[in-house]
C-alpha atoms as a PDB file:
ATOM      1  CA  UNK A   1      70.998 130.741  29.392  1.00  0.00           C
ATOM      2  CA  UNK A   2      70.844 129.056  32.498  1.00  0.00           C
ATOM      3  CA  UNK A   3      67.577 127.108  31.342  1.00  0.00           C
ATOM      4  CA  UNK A   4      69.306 125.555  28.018  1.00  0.00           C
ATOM      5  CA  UNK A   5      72.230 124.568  30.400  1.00  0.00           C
ATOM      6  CA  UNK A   6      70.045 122.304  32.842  1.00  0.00           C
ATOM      7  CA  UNK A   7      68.038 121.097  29.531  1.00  0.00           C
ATOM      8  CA  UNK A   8      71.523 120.073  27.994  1.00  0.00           C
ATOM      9  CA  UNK A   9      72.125 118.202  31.348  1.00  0.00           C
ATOM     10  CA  UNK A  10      69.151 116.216  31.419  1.00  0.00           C
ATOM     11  CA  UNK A  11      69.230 115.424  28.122  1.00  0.00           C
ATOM     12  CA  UNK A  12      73.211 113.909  28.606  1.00  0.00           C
ATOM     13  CA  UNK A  13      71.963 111.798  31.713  1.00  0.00           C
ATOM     14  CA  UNK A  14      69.251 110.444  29.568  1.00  0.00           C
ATOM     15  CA  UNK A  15      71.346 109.354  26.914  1.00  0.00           C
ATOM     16  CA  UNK A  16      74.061 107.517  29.674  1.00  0.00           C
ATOM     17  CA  UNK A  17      70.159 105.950  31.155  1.00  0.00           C
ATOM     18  CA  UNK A  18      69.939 104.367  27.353  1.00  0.00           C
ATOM     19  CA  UNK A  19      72.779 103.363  26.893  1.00  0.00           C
ATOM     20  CA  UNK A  20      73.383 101.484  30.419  1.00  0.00           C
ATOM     21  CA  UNK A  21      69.926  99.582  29.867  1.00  0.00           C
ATOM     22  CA  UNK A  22      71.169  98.492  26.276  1.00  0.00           C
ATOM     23  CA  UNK A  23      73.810  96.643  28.431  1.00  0.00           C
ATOM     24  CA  UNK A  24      71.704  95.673  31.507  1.00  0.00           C
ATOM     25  CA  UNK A  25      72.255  92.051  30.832  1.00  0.00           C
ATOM     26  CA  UNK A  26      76.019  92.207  30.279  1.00  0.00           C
ATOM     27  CA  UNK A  27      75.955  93.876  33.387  1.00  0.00           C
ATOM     28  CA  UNK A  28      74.014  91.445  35.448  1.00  0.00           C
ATOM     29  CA  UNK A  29      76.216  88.679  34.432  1.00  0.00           C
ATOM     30  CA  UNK A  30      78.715  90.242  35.280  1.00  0.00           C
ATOM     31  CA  UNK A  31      77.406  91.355  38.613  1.00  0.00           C
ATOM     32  CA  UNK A  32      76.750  87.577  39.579  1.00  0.00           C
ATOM     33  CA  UNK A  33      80.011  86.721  38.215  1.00  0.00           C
ATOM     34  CA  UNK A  34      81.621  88.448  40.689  1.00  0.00           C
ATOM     35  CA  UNK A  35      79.259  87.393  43.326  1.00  0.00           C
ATOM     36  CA  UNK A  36      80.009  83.921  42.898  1.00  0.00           C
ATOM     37  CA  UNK A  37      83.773  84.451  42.642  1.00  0.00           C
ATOM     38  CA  UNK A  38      83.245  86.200  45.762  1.00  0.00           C
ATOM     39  CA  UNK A  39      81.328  83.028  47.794  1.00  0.00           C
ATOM     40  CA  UNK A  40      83.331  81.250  46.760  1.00  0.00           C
ATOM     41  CA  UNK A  41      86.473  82.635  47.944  1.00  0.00           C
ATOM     42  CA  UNK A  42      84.687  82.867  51.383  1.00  0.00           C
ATOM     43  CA  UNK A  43      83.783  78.875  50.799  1.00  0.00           C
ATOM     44  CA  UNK A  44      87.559  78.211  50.789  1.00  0.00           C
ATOM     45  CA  UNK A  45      88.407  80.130  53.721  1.00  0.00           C
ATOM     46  CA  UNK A  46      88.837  77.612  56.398  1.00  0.00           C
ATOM     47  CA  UNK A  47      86.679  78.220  59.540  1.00  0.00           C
ATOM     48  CA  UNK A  48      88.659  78.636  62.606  1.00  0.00           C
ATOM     49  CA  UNK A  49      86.943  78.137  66.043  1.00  0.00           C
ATOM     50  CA  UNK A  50      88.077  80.085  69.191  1.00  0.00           C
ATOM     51  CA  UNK A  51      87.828  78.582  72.265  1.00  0.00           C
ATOM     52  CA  UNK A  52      88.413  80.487  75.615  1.00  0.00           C
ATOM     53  CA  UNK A  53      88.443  80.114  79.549  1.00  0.00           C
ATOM     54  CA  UNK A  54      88.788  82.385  82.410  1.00  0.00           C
ATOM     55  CA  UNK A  55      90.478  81.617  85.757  1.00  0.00           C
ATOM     56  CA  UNK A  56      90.583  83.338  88.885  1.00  0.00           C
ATOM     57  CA  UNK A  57      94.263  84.281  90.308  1.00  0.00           C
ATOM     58  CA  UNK A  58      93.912  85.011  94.075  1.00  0.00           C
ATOM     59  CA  UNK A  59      96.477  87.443  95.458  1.00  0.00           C
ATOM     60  CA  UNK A  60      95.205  87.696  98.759  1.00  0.00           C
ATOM     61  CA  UNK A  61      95.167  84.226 100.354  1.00  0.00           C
ATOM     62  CA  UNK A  62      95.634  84.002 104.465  1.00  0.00           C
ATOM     63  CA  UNK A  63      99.293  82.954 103.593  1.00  0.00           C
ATOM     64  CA  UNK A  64     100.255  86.019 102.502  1.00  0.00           C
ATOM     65  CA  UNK A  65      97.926  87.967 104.549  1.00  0.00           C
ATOM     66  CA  UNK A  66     100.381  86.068 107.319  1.00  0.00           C
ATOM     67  CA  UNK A  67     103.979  86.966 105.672  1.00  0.00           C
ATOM     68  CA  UNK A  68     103.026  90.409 104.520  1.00  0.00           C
ATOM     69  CA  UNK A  69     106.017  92.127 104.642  1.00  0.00           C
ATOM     70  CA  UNK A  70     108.659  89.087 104.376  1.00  0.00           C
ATOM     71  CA  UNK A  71     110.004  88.608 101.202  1.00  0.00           C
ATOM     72  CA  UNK A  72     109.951  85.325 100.784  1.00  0.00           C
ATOM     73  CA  UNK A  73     108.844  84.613  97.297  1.00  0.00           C
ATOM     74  CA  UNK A  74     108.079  86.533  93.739  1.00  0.00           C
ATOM     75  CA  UNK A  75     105.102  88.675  94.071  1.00  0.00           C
ATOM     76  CA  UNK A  76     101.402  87.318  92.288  1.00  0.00           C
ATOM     77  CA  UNK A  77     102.646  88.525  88.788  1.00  0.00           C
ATOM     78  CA  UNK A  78     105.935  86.913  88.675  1.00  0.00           C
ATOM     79  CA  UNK A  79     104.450  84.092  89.315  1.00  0.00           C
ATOM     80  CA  UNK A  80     101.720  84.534  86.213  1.00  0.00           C
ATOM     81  CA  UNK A  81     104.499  85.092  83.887  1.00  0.00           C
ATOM     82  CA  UNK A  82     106.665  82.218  85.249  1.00  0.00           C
ATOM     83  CA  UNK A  83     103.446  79.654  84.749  1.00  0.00           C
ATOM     84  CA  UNK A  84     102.850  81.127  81.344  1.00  0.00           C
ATOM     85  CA  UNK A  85     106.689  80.872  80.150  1.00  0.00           C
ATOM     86  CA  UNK A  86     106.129  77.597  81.151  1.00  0.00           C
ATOM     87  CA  UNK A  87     102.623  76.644  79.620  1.00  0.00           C
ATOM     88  CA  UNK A  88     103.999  78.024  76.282  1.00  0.00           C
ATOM     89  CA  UNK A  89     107.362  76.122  76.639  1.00  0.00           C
ATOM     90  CA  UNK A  90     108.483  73.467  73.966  1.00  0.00           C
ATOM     91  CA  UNK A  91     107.830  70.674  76.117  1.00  0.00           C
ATOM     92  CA  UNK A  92     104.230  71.332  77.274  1.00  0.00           C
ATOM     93  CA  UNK A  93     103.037  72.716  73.983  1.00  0.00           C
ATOM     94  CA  UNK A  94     104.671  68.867  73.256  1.00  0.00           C
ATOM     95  CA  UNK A  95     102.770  67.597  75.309  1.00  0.00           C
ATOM     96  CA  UNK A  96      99.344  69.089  74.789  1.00  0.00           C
ATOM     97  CA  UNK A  97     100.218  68.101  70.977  1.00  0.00           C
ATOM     98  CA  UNK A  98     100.611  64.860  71.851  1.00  0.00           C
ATOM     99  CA  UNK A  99      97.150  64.438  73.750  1.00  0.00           C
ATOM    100  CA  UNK A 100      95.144  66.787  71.103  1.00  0.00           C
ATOM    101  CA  UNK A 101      95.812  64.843  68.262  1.00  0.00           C
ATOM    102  CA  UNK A 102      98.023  67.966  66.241  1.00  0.00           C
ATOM    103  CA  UNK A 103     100.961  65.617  66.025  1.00  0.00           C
ATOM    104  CA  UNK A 104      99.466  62.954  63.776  1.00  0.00           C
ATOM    105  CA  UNK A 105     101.041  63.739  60.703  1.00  0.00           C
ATOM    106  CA  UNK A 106     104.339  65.780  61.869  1.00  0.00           C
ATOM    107  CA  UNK A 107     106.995  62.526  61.515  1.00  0.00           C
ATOM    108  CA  UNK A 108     110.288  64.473  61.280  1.00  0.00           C
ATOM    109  CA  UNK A 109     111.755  67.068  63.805  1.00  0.00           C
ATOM    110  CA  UNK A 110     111.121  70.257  61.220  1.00  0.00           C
ATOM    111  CA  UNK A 111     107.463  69.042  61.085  1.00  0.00           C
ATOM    112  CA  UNK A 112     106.937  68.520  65.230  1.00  0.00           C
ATOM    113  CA  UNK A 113     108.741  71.753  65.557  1.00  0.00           C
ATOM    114  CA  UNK A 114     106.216  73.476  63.464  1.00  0.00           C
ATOM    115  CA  UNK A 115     103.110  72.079  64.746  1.00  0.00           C
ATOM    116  CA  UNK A 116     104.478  73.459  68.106  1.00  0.00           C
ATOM    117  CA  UNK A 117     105.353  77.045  67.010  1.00  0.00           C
ATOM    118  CA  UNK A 118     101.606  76.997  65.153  1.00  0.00           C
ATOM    119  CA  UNK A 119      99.820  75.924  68.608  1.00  0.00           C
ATOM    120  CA  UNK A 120     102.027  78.871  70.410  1.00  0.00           C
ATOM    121  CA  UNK A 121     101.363  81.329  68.029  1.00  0.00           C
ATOM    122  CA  UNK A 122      97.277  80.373  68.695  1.00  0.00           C
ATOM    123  CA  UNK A 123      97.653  80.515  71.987  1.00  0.00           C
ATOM    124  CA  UNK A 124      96.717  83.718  74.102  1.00  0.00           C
ATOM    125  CA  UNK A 125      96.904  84.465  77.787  1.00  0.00           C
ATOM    126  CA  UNK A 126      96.150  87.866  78.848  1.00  0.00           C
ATOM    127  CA  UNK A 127      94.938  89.550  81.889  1.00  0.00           C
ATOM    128  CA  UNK A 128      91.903  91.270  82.359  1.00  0.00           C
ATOM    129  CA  UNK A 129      92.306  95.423  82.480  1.00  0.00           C
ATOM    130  CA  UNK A 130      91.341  97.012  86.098  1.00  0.00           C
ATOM    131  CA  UNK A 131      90.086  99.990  86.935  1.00  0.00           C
ATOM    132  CA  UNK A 132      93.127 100.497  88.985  1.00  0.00           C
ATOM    133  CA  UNK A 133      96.173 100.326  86.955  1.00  0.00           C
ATOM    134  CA  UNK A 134      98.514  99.905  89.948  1.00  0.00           C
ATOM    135  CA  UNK A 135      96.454  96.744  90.778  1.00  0.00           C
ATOM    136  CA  UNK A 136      97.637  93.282  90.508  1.00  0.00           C
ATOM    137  CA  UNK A 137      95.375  91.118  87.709  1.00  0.00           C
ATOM    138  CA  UNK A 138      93.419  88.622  89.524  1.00  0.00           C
ATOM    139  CA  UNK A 139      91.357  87.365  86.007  1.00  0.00           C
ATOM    140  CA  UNK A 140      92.729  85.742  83.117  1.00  0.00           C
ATOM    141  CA  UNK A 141      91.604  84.572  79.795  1.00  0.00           C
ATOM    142  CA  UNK A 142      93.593  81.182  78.176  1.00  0.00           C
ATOM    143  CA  UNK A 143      92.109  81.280  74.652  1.00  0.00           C
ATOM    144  CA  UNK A 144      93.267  78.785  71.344  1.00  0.00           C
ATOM    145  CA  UNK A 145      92.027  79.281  67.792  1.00  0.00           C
ATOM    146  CA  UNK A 146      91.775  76.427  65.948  1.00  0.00           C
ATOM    147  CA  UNK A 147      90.210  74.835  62.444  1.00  0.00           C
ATOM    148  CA  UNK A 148      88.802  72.015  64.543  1.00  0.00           C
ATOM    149  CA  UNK A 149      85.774  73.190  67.391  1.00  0.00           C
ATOM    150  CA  UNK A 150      86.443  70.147  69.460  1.00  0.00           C
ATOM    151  CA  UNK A 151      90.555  70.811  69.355  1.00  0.00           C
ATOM    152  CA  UNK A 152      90.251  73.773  70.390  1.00  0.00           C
ATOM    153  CA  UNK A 153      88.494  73.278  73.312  1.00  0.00           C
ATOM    154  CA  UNK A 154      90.411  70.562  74.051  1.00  0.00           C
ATOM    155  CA  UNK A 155      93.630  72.530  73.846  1.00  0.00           C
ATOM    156  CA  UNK A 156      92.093  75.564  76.307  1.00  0.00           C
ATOM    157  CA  UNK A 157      91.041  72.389  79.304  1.00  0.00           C
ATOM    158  CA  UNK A 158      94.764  70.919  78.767  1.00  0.00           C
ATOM    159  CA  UNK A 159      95.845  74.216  79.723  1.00  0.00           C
ATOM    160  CA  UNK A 160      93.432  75.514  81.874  1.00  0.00           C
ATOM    161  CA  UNK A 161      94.235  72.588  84.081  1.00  0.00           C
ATOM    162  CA  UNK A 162      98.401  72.740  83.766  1.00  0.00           C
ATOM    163  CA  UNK A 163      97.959  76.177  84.788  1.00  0.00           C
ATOM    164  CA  UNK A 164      95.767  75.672  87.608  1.00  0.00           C
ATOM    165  CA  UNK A 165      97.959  72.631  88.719  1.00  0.00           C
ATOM    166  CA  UNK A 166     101.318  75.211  88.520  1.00  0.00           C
ATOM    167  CA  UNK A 167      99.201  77.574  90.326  1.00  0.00           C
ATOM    168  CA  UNK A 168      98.219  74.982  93.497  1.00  0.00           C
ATOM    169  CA  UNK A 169     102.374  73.620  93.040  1.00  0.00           C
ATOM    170  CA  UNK A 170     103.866  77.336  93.379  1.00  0.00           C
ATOM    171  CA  UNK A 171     101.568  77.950  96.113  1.00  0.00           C
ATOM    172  CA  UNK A 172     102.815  74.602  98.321  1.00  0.00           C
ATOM    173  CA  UNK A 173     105.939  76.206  97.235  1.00  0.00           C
ATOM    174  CA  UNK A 174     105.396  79.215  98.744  1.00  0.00           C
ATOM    175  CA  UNK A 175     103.701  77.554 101.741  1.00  0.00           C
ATOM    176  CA  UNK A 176     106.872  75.739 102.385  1.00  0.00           C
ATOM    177  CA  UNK A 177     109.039  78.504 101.873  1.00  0.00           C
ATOM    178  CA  UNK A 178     106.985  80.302 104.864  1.00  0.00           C
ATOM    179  CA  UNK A 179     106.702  77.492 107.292  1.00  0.00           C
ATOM    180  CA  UNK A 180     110.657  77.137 107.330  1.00  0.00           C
ATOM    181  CA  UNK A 181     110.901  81.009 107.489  1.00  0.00           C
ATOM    182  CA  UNK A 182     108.434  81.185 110.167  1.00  0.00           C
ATOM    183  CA  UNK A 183     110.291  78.391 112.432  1.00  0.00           C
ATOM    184  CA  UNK A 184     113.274  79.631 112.104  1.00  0.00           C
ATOM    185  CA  UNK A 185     112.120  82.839 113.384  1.00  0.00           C
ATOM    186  CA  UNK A 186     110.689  81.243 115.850  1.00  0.00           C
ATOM    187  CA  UNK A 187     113.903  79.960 117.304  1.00  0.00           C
ATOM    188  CA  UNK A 188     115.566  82.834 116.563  1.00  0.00           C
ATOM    189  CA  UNK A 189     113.151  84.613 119.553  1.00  0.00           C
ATOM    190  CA  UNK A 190     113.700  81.522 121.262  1.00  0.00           C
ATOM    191  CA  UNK A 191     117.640  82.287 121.779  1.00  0.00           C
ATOM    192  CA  UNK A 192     117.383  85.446 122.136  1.00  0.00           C
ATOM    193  CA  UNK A 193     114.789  85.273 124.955  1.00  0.00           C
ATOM    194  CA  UNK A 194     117.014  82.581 126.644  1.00  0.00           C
ATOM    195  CA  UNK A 195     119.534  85.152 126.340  1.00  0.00           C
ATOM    196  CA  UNK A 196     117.822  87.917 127.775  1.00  0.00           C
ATOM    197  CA  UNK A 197     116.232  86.155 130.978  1.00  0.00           C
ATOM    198  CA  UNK A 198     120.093  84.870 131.719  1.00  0.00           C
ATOM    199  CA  UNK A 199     121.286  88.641 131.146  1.00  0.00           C
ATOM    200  CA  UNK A 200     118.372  89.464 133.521  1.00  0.00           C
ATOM    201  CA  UNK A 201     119.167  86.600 135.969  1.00  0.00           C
ATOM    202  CA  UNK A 202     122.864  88.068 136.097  1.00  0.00           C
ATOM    203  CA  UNK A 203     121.670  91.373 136.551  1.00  0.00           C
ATOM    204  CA  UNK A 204     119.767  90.668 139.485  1.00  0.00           C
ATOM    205  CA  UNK A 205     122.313  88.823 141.237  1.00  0.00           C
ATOM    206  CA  UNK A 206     124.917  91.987 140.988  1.00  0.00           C
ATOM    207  CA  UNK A 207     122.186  94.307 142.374  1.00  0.00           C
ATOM    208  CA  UNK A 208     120.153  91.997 144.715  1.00  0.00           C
ATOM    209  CA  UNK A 209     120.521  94.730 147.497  1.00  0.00           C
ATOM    210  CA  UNK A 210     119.993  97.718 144.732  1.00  0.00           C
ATOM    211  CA  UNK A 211     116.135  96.235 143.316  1.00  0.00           C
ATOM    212  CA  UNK A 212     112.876  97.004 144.309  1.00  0.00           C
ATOM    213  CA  UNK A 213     111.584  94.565 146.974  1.00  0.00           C
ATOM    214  CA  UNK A 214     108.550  93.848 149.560  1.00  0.00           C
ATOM    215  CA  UNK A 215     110.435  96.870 151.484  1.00  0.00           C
ATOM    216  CA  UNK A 216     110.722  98.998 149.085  1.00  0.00           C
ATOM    217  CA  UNK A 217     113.736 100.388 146.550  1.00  0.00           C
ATOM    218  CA  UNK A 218     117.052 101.032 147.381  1.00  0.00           C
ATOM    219  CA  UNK A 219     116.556 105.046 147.308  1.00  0.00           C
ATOM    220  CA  UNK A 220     113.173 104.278 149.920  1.00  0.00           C
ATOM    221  CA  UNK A 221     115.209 101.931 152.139  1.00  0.00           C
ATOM    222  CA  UNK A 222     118.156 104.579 152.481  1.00  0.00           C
ATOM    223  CA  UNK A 223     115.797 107.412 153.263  1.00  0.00           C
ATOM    224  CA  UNK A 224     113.932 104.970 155.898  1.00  0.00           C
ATOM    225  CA  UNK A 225     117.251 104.489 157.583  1.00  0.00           C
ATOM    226  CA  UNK A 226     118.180 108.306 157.368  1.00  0.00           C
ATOM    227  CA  UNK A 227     115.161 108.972 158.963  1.00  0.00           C
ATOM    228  CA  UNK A 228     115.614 106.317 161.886  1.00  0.00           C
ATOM    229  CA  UNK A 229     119.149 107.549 162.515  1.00  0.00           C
ATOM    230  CA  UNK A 230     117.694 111.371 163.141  1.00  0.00           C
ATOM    231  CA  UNK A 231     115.108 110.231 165.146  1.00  0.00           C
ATOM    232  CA  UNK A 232     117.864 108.121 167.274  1.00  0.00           C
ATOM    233  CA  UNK A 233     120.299 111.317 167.262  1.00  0.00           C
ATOM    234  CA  UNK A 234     117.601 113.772 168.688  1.00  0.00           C
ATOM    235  CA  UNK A 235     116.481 110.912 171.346  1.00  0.00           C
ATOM    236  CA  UNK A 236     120.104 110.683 171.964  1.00  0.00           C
ATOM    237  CA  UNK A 237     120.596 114.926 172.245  1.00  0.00           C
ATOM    238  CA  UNK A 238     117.758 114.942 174.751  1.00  0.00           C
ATOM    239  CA  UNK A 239     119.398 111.907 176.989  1.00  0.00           C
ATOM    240  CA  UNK A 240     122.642 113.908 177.093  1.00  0.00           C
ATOM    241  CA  UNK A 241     120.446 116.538 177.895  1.00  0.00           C
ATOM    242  CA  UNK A 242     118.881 115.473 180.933  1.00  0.00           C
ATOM    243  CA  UNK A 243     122.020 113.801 181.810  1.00  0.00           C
ATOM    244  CA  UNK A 244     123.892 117.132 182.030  1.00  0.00           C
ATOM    245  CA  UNK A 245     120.953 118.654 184.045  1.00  0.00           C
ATOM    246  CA  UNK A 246     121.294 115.774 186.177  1.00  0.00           C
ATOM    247  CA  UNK A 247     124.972 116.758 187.065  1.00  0.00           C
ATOM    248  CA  UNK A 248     124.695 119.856 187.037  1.00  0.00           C
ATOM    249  CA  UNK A 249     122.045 119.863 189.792  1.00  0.00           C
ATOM    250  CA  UNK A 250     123.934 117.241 191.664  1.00  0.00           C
ATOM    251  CA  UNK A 251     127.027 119.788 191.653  1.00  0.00           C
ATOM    252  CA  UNK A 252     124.571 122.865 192.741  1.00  0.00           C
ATOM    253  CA  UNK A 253     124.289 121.164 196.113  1.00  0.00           C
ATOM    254  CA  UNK A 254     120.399 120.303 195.783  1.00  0.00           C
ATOM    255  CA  UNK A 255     119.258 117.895 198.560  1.00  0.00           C
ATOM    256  CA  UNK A 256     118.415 114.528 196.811  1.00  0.00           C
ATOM    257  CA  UNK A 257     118.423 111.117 198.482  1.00  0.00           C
ATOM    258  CA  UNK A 258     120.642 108.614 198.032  1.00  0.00           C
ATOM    259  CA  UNK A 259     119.071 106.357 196.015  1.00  0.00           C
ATOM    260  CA  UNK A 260     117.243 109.382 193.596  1.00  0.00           C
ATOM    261  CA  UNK A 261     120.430 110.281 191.991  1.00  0.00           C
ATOM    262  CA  UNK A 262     121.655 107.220 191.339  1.00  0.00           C
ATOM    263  CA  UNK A 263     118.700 105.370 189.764  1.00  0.00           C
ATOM    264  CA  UNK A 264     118.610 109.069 187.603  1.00  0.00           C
ATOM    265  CA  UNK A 265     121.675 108.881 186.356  1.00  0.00           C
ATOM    266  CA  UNK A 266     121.339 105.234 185.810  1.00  0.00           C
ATOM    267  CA  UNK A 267     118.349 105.400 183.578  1.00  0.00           C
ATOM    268  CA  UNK A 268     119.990 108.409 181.973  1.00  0.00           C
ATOM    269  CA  UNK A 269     123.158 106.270 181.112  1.00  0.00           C
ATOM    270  CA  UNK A 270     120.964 103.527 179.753  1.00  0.00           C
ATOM    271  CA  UNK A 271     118.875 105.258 177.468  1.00  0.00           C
ATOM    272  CA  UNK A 272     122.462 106.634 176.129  1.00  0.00           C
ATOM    273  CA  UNK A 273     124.057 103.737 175.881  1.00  0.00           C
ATOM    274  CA  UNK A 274     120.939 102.415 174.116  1.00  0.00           C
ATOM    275  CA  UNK A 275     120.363 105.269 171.855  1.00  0.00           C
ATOM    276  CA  UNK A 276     124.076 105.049 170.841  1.00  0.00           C
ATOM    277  CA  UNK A 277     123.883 101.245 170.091  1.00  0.00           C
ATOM    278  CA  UNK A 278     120.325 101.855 167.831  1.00  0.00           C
ATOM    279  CA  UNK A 279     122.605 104.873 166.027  1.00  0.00           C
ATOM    280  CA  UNK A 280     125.506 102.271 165.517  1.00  0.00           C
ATOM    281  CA  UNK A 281     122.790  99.472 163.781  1.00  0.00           C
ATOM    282  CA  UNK A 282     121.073 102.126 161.997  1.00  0.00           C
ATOM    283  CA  UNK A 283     124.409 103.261 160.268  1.00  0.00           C
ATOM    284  CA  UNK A 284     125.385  99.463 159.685  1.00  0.00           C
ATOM    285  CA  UNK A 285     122.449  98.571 157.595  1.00  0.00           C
ATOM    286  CA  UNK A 286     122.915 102.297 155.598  1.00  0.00           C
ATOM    287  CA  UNK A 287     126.401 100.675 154.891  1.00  0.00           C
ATOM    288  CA  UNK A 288     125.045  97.585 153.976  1.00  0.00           C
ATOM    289  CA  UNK A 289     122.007  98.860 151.539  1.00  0.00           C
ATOM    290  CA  UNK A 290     124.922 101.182 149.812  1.00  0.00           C
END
């Protein structure tokens, strides 16, 4: 059963065989019918050249190594998107279509206006991925399709260089921009450090007796003259005391000469009245360092 199944098969296939080489030729006509078609459809396509350029952004420059931290301008891709706003704006894209030859034939408005929104809708600038998403793009690619190889290439220098030129014109910018910031920081510090050595001046004349000095600070000069005026008190406790034992041997009766007891008492009363007047100084320069 299964055997006069697979013969039935075969036989089917062989009869579809037949039949298809009774029509090979039909077939191969028909077969490079369509091939030609097919050329030439790809014939009629125009070609279209692509012409692209790469160009290194910098975001780390010794400017803004300098200024890091002061805002004084839009950050690296701010800047990318203002320069390409502008290198796709109506009047460079003018420009370039001046200088590349696409505005030969474009006479009215409606046709110059076209020409333009055909070279913007060519044109492509892109940054290159990073590994580091987070990181500012420091590489990108200006590229221009066009019919003609030589336009296009043309088209991707003309822009190349009008973005390099914005590039090197935002950067004096910038340079500008930080110069001014930087001077008047500058006398900013100035003031303020006029100000502080005439605060400091000031100061110094209200506490000329209070500041540290060849002799010492206030708080060392007081404890110099508290320690003069107890040495001067205990000289001047002893001279009282040998005064009084003095008197009270002269009052005991003890035989002295005439001339012993007074030059004793003398000397006593000297190194009194001496002591007292060293006390006296010693307490008018405490007043005076207070």
């Amino acid at each position: 059963m299964a055997s006069n199944s697979l013969f039935a098969d075969v036989a089917v296939l062989q009869d579809q065989l037949r039949g298809m080489w009774r029509f090979k030729w039909t077939a191969l006509v028909v077969a490079w019918g369509a091939a030609l078609l097919f050329w030439g459809v790809v014939f009629l396509i125009p070609n279209k050249y692509q012409a692209s350029a790469k160009v290194f952004v910098d975001s780390g420059t010794t400017l803004s190594q300098a200024t890091k931290g002061i805002s004084l301008s839009d950050n690296v891709k701010d800047q990318i998107a203002r320069m390409t706003a502008a290198l796709l704006g109506t009047p460079q894209l003018r420009r370039v279509a001046n200088e590349t030859g696409l505005m030969a034939g474009a006479i009215t408005a409606a046709q110059q206006q076209a020409v333009i929104n055909g070279l913007r809708a060519n044109i492509d600038i892109a940054a290159d991925k990073t590994k580091n998403p987070a990181a500012v793009p420091t590489l990108y690619t200006i590229s221009y399709a066009d019919p003609n190889r030589a336009r296009s290439i043309e088209v991707v220098n003309d822009l190349l260089n009008e973005f390099v030129e914005g590039s090197l014109s935002d950067k004096a910018q910038g340079s500008r921009q930080a110069e001014q910031f930087l001077t008047q920081q500058i006398a900013n510090y100035g003031r303020r450090l006029s100000a502080t050595e005439q605060q400091l001046a000031n100061f110094k004349k209200r506490n000329m007796g209070l500041l540290p000095n060849e002799q010492g600070d206030y708080f060392g000069r007081v404890q110099a003259a508290e320690s003069a005026l107890r040495l001067l008190q205990e000289n001047l406790y002893v001279a009282e005391r040998k005064g009084d034992e003095l008197a009270a041997e002269m009052k005991s009766g003890q035989q002295f000469t005439a001339a012993a007891p007074a030059a004793a008492l003398s000397s006593s009363s000297a190194a009194a009245l001496n002591t007292e007047q060293q006390i006296e100084q010693t307490r008018q320069r405490s007043m005076a360092a207070a």
